[in-house]
PDB file of N, CA and C in Angstrom:
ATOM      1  N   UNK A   1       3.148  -1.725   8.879  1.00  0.00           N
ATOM      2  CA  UNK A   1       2.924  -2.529   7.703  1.00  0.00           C
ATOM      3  C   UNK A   1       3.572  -1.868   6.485  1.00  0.00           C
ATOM      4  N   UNK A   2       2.997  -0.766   6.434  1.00  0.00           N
ATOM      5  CA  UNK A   2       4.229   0.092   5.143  1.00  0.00           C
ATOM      6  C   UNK A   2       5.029   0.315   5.244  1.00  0.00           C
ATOM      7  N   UNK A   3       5.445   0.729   6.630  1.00  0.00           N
ATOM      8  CA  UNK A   3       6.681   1.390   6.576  1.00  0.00           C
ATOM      9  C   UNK A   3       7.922   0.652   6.396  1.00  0.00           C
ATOM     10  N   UNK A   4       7.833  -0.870   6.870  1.00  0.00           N
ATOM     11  CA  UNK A   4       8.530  -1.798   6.938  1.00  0.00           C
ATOM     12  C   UNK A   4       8.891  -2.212   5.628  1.00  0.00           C
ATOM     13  N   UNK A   5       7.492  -2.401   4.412  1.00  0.00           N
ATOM     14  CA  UNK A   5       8.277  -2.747   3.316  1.00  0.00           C
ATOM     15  C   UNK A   5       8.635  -1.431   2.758  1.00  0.00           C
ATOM     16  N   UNK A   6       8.141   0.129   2.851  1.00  0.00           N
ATOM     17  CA  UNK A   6       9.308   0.684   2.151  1.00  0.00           C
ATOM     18  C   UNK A   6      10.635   0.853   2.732  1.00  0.00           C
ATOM     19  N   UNK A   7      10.903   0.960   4.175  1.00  0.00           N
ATOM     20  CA  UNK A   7      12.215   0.405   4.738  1.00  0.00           C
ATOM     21  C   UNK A   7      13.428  -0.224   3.719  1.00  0.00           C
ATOM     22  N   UNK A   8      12.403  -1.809   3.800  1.00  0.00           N
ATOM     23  CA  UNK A   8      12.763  -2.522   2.929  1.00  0.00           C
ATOM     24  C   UNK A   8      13.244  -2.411   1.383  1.00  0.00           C
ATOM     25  N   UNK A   9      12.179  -2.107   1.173  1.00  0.00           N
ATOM     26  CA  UNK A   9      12.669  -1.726  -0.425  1.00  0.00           C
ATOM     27  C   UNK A   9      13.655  -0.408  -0.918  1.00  0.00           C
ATOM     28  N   UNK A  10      13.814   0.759   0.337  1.00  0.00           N
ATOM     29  CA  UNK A  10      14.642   1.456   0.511  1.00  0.00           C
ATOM     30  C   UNK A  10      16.126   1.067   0.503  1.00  0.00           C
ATOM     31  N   UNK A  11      16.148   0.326   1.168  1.00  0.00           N
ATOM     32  CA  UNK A  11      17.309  -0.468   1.351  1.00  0.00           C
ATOM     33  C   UNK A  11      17.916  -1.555   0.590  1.00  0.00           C
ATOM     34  N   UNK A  12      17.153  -1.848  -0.060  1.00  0.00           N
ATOM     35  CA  UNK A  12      17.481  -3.021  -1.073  1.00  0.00           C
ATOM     36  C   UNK A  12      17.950  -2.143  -2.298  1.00  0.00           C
ATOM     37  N   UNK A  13      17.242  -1.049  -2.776  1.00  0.00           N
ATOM     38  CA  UNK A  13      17.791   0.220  -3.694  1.00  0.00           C
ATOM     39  C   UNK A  13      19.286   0.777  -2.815  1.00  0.00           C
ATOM     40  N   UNK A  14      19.859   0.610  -2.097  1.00  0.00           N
ATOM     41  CA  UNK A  14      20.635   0.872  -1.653  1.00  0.00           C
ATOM     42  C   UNK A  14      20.571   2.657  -1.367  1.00  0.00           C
ATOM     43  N   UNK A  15      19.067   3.266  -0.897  1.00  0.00           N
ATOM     44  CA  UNK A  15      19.259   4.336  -1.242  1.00  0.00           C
ATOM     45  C   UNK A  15      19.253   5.296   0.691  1.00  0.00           C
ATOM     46  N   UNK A  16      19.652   6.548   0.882  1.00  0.00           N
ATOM     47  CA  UNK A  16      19.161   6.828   2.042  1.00  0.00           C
ATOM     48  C   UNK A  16      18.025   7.516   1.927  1.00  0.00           C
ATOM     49  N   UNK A  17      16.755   8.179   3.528  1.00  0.00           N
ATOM     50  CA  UNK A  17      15.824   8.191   3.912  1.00  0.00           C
ATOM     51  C   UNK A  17      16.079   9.660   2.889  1.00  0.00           C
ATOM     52  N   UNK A  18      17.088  10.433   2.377  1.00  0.00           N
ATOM     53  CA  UNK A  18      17.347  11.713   1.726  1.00  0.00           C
ATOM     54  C   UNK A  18      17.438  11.830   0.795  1.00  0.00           C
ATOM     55  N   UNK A  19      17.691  10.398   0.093  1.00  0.00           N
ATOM     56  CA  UNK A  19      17.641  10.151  -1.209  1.00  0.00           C
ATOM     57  C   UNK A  19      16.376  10.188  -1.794  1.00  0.00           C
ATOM     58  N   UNK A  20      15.908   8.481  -1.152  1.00  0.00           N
ATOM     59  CA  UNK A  20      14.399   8.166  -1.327  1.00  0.00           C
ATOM     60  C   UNK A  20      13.172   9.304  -1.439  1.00  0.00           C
ATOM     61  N   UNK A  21      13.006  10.483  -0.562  1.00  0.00           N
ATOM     62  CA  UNK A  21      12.662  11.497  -0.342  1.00  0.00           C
ATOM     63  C   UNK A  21      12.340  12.374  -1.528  1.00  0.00           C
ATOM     64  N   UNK A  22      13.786  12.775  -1.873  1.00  0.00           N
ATOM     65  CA  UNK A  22      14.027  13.447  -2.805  1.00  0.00           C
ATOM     66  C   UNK A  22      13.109  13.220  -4.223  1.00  0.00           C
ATOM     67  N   UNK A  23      13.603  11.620  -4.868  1.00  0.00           N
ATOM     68  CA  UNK A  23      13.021  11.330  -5.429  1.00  0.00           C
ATOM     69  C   UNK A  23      11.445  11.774  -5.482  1.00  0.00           C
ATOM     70  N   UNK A  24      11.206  10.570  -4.388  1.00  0.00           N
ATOM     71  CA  UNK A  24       9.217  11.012  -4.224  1.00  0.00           C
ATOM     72  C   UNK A  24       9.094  11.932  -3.769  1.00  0.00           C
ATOM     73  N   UNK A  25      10.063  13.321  -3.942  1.00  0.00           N
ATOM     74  CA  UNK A  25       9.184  14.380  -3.662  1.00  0.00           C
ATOM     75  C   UNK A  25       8.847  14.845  -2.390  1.00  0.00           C
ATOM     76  N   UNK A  26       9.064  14.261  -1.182  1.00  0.00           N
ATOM     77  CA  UNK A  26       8.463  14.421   0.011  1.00  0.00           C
ATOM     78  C   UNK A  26       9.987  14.901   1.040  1.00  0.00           C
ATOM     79  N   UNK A  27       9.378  15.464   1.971  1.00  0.00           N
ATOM     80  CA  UNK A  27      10.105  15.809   3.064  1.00  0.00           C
ATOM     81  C   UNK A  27      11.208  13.927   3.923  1.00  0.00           C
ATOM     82  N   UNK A  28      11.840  14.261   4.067  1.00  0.00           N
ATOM     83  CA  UNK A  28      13.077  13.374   4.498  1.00  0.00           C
ATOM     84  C   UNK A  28      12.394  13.332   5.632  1.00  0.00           C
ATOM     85  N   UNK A  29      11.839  13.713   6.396  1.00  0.00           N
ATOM     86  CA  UNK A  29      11.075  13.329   8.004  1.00  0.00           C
ATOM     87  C   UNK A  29       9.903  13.292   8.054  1.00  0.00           C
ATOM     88  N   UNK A  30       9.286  13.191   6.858  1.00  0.00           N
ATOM     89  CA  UNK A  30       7.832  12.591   6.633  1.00  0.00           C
ATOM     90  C   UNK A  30       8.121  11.033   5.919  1.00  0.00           C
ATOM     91  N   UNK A  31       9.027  10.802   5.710  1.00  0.00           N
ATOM     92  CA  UNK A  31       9.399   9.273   4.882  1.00  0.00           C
ATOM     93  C   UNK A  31       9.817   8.830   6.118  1.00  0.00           C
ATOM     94  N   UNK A  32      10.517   9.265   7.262  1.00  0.00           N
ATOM     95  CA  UNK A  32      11.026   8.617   8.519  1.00  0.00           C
ATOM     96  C   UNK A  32      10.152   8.175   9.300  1.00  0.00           C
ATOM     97  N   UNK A  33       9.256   8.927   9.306  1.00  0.00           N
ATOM     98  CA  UNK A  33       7.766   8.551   9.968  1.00  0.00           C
ATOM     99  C   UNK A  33       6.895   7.802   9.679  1.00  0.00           C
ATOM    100  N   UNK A  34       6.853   7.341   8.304  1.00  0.00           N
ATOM    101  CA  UNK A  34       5.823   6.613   7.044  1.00  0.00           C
ATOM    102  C   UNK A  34       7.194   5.373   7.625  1.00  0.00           C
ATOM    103  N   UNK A  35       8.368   5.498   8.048  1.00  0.00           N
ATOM    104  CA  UNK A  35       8.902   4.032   7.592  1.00  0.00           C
ATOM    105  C   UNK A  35       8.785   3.600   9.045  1.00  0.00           C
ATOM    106  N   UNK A  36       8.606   4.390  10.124  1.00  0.00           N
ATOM    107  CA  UNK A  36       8.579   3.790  11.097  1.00  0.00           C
ATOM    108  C   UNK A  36       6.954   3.495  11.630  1.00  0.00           C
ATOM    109  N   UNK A  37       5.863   3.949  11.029  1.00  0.00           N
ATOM    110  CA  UNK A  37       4.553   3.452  10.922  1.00  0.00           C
ATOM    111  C   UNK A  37       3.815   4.437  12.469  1.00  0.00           C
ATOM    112  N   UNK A  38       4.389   5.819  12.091  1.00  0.00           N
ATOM    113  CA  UNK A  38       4.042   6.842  12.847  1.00  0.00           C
ATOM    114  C   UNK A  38       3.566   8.331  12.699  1.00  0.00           C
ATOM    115  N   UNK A  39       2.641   7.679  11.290  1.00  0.00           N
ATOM    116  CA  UNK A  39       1.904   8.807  10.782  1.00  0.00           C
ATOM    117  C   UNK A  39       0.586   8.590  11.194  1.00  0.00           C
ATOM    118  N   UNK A  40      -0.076   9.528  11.804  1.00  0.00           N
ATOM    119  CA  UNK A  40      -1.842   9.529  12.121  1.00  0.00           C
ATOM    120  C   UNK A  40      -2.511   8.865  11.533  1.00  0.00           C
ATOM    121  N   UNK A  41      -2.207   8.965   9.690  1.00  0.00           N
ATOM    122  CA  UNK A  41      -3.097   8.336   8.904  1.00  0.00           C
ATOM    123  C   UNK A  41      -2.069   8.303   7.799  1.00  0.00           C
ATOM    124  N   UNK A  42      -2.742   6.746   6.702  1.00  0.00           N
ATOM    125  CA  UNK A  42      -2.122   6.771   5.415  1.00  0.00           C
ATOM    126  C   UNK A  42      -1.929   7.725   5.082  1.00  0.00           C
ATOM    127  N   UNK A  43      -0.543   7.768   4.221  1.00  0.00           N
ATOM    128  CA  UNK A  43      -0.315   8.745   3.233  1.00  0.00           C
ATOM    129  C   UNK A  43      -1.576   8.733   2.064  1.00  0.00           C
ATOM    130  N   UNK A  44      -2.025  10.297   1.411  1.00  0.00           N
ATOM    131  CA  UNK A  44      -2.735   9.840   0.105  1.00  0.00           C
ATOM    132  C   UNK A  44      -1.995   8.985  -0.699  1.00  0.00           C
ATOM    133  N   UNK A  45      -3.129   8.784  -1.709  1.00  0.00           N
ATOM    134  CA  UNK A  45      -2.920   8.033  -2.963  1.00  0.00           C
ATOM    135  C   UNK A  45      -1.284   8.653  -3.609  1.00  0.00           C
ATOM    136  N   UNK A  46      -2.094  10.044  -3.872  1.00  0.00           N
ATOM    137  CA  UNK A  46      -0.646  10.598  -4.907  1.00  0.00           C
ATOM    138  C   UNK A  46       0.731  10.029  -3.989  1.00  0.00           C
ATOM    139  N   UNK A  47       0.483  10.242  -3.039  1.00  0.00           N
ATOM    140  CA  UNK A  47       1.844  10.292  -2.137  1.00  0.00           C
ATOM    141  C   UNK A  47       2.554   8.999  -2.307  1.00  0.00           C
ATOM    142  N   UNK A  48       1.665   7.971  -2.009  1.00  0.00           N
ATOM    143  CA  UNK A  48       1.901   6.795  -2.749  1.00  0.00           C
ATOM    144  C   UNK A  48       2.411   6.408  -3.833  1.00  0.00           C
ATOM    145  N   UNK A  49       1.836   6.578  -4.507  1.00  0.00           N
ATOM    146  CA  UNK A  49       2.234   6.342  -6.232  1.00  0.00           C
ATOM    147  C   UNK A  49       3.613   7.149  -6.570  1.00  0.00           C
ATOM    148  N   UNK A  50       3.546   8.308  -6.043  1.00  0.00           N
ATOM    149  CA  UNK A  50       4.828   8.908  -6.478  1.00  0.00           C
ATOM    150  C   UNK A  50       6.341   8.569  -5.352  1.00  0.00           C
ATOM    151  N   UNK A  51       5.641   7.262  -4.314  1.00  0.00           N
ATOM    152  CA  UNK A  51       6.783   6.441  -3.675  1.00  0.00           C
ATOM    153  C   UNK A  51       7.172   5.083  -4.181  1.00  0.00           C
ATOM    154  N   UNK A  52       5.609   4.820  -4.808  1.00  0.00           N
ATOM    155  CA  UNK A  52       6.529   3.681  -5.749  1.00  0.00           C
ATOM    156  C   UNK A  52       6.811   3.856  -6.960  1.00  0.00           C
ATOM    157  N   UNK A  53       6.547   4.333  -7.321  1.00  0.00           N
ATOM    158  CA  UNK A  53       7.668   5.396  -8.325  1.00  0.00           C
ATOM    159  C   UNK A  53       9.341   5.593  -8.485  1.00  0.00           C
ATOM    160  N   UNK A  54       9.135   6.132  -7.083  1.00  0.00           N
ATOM    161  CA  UNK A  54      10.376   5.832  -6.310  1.00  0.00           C
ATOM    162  C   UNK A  54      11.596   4.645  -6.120  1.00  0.00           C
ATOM    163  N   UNK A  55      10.408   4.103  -5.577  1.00  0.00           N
ATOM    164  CA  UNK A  55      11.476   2.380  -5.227  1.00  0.00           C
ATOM    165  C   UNK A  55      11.240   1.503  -6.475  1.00  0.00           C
ATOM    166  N   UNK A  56      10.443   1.616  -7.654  1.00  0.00           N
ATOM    167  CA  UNK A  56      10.439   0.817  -8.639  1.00  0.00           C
ATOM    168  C   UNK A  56       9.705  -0.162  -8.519  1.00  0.00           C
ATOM    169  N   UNK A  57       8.552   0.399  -7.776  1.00  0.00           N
ATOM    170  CA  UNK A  57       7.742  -0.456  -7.073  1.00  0.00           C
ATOM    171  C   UNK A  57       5.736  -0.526  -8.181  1.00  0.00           C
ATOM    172  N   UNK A  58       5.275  -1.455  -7.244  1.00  0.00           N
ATOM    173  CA  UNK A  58       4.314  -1.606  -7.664  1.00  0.00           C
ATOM    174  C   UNK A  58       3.088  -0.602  -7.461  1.00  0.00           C
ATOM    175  N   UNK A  59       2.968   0.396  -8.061  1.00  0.00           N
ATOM    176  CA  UNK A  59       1.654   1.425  -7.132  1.00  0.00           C
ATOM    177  C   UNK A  59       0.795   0.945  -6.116  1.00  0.00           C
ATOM    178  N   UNK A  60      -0.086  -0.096  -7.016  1.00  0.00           N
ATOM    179  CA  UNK A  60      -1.452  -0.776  -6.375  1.00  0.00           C
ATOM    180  C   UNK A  60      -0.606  -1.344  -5.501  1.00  0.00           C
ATOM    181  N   UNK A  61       0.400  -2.035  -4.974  1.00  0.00           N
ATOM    182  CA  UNK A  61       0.998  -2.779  -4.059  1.00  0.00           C
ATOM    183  C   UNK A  61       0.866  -1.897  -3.081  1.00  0.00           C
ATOM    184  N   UNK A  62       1.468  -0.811  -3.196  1.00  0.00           N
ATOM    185  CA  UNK A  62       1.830   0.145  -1.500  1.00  0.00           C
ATOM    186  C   UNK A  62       0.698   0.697  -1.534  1.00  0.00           C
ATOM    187  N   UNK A  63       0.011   1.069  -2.167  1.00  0.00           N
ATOM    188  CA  UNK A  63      -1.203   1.282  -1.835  1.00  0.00           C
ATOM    189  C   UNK A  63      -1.923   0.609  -1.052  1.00  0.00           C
ATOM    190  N   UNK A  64      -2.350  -0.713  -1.414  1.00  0.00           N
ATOM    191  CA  UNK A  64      -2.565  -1.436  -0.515  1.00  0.00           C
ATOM    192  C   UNK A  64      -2.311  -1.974   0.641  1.00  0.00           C
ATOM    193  N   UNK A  65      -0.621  -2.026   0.440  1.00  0.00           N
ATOM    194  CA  UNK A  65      -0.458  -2.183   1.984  1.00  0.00           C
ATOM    195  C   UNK A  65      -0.319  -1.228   2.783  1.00  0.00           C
ATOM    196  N   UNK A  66      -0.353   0.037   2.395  1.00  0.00           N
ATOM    197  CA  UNK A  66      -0.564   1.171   3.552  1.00  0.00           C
ATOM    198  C   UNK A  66      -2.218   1.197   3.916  1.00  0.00           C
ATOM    199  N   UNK A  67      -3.335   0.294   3.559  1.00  0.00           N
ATOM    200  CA  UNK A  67      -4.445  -0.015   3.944  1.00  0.00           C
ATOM    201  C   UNK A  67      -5.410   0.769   3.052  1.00  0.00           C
ATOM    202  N   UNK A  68      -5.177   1.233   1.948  1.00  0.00           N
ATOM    203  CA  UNK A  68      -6.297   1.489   1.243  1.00  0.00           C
ATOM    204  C   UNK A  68      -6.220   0.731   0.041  1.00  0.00           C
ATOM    205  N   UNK A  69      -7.516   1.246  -0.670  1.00  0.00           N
ATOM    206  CA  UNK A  69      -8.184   0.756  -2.043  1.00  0.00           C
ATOM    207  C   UNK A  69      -7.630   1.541  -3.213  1.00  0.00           C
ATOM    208  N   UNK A  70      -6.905   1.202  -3.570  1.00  0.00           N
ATOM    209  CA  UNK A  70      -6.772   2.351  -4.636  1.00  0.00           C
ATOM    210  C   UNK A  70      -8.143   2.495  -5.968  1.00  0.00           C
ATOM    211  N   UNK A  71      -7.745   3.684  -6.322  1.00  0.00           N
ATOM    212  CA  UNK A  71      -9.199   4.747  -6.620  1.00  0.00           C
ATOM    213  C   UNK A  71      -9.244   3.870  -8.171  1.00  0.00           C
ATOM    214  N   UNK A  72      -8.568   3.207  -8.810  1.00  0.00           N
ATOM    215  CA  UNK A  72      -8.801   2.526 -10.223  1.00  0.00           C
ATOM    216  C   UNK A  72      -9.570   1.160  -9.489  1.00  0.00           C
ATOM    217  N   UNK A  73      -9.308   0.300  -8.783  1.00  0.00           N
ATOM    218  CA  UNK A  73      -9.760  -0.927  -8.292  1.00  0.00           C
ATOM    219  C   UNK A  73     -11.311  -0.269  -7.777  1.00  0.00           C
ATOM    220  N   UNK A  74     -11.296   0.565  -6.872  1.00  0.00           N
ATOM    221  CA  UNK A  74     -13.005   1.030  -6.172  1.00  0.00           C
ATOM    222  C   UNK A  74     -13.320   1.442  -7.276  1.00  0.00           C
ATOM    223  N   UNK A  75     -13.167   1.817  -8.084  1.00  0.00           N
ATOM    224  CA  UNK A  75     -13.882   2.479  -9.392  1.00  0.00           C
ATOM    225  C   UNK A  75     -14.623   1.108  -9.890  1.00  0.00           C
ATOM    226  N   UNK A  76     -13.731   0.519  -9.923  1.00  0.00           N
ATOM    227  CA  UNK A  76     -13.869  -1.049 -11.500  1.00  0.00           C
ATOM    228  C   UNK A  76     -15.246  -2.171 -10.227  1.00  0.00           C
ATOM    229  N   UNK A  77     -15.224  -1.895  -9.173  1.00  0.00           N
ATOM    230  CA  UNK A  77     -15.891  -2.606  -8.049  1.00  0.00           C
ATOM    231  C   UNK A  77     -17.231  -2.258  -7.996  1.00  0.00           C
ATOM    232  N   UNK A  78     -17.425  -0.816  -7.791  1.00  0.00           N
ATOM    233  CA  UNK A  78     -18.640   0.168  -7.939  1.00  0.00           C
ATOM    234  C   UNK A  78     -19.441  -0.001  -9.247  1.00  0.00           C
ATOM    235  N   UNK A  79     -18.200   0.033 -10.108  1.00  0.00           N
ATOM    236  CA  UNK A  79     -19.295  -0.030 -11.624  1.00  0.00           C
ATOM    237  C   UNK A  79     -19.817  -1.299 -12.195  1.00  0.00           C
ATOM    238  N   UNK A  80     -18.773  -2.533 -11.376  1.00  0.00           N
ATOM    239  CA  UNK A  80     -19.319  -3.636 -12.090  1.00  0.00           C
ATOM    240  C   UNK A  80     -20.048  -4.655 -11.445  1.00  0.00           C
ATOM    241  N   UNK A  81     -21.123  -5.024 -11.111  1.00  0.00           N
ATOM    242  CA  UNK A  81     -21.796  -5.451 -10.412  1.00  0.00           C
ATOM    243  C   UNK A  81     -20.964  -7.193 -10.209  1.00  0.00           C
ATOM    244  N   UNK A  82     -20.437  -7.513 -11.143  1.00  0.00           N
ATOM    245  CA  UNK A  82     -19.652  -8.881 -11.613  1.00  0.00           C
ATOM    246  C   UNK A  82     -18.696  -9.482 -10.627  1.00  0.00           C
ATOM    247  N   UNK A  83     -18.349  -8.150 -10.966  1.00  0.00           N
ATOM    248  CA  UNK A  83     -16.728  -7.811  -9.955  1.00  0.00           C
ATOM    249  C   UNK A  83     -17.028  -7.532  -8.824  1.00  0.00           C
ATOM    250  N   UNK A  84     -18.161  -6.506  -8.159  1.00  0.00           N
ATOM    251  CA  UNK A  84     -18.533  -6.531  -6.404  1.00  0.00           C
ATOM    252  C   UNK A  84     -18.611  -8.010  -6.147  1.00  0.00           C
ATOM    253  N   UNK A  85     -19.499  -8.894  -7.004  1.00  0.00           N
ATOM    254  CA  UNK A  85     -19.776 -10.082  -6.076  1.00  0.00           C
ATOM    255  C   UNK A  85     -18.777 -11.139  -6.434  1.00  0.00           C
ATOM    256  N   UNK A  86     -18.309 -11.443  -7.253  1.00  0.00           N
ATOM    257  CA  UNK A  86     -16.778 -11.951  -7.325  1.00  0.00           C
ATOM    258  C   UNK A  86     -15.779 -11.695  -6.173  1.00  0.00           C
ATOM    259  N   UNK A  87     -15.523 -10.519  -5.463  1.00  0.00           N
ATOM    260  CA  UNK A  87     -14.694 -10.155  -4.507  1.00  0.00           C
ATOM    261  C   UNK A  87     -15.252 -10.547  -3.137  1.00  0.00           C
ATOM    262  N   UNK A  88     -16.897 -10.003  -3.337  1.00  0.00           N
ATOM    263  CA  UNK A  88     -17.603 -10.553  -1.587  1.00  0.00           C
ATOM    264  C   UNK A  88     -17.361 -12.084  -1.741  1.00  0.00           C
ATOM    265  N   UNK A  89     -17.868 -13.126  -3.305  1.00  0.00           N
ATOM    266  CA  UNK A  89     -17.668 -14.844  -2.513  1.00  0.00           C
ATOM    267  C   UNK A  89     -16.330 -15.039  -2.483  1.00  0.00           C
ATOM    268  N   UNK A  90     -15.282 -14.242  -2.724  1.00  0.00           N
ATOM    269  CA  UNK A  90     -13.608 -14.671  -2.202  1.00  0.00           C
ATOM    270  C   UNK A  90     -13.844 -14.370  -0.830  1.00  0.00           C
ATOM    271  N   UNK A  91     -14.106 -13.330  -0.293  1.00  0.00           N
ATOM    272  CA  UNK A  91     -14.056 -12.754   1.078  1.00  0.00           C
ATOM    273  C   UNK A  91     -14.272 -13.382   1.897  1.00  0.00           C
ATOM    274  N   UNK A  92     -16.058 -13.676   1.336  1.00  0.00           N
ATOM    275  CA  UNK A  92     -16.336 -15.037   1.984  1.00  0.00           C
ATOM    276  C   UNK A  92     -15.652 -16.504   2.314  1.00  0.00           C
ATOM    277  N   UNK A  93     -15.177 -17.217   1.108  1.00  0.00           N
ATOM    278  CA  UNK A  93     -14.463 -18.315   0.985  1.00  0.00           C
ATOM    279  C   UNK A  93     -13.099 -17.800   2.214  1.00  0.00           C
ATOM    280  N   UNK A  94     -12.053 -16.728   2.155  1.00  0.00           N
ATOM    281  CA  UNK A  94     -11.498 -16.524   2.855  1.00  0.00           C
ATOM    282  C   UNK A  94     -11.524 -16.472   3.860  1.00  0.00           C
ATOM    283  N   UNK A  95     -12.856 -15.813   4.863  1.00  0.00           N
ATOM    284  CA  UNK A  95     -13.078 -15.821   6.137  1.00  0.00           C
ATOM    285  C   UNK A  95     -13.480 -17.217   6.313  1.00  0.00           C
ATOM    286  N   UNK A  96     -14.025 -17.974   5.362  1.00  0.00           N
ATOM    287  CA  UNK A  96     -14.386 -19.602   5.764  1.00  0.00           C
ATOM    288  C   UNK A  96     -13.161 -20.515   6.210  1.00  0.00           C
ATOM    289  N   UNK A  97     -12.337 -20.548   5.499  1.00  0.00           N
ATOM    290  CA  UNK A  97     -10.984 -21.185   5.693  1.00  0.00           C
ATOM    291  C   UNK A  97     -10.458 -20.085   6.961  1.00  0.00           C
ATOM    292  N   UNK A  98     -10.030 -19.413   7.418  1.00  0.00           N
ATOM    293  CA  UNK A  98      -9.721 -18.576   8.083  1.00  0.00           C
ATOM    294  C   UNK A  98     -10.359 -19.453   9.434  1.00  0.00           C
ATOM    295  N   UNK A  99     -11.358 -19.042   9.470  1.00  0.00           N
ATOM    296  CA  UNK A  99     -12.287 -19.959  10.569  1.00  0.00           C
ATOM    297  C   UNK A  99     -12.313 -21.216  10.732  1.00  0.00           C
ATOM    298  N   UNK A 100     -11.844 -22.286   9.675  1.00  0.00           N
ATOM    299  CA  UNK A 100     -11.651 -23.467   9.716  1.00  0.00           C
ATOM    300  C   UNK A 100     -10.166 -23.784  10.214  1.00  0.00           C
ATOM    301  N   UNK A 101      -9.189 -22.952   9.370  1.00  0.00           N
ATOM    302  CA  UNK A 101      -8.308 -23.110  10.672  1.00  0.00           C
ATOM    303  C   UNK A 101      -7.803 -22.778  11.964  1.00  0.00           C
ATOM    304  N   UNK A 102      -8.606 -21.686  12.639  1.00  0.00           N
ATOM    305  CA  UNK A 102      -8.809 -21.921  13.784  1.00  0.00           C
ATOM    306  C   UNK A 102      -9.166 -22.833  14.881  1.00  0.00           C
ATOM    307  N   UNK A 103     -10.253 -23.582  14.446  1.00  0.00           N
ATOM    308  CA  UNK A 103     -10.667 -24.465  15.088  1.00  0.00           C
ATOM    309  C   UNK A 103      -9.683 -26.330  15.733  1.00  0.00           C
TER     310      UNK A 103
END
């Protein structure tokens, strides 16, 4: 799932896996692995942010799609009681339709 769009967005920067790297800071065969979706576990947050950084990208985006929450959104969720249940009746509504078109 990540690795594909930073692939992607690697490539659309016209940049290589040594370039990209460089930039964010990280080892050239730890980005090969993150693009081919053959790391044990998400990269952290920082690691993140300082890849879309990189590609000119959206933080909260790759964050998310490498499968976490980023730590400003769980923050704003936890503290606001408004906002937890705002997100559970989308969830809800979502798994409803979800299930409706299955059927």
């Amino acid at each position: 799932m990540i690795g594909n769009f930073v692939k992607n967005e690697r490539v659309r920067l016209k940049l290589t896996q040594e370039e990209l790297a460089e930039k964010a800071k990280m080892k050239a065969t730890y980005l090969s692995k993150l693009e081919r979706d053959q790391l044990p576990t998400p990269p952290s947050e920082e690691v993140l942010i300082s890849l879309a950084y990189a590609l000119q990208a959206d933080p909260h985006e790759i964050i998310v799609k490498a499968g976490r929450v980023p730590s400003d959104f769980r923050d704003l969720i936890l503290e606001d009681e408004n906002v937890f249940k705002y997100l559970k009746r989308k969830v809800a509504e979502h798994n409803r339709k979800e299930d409706s078109n299955a059927i």
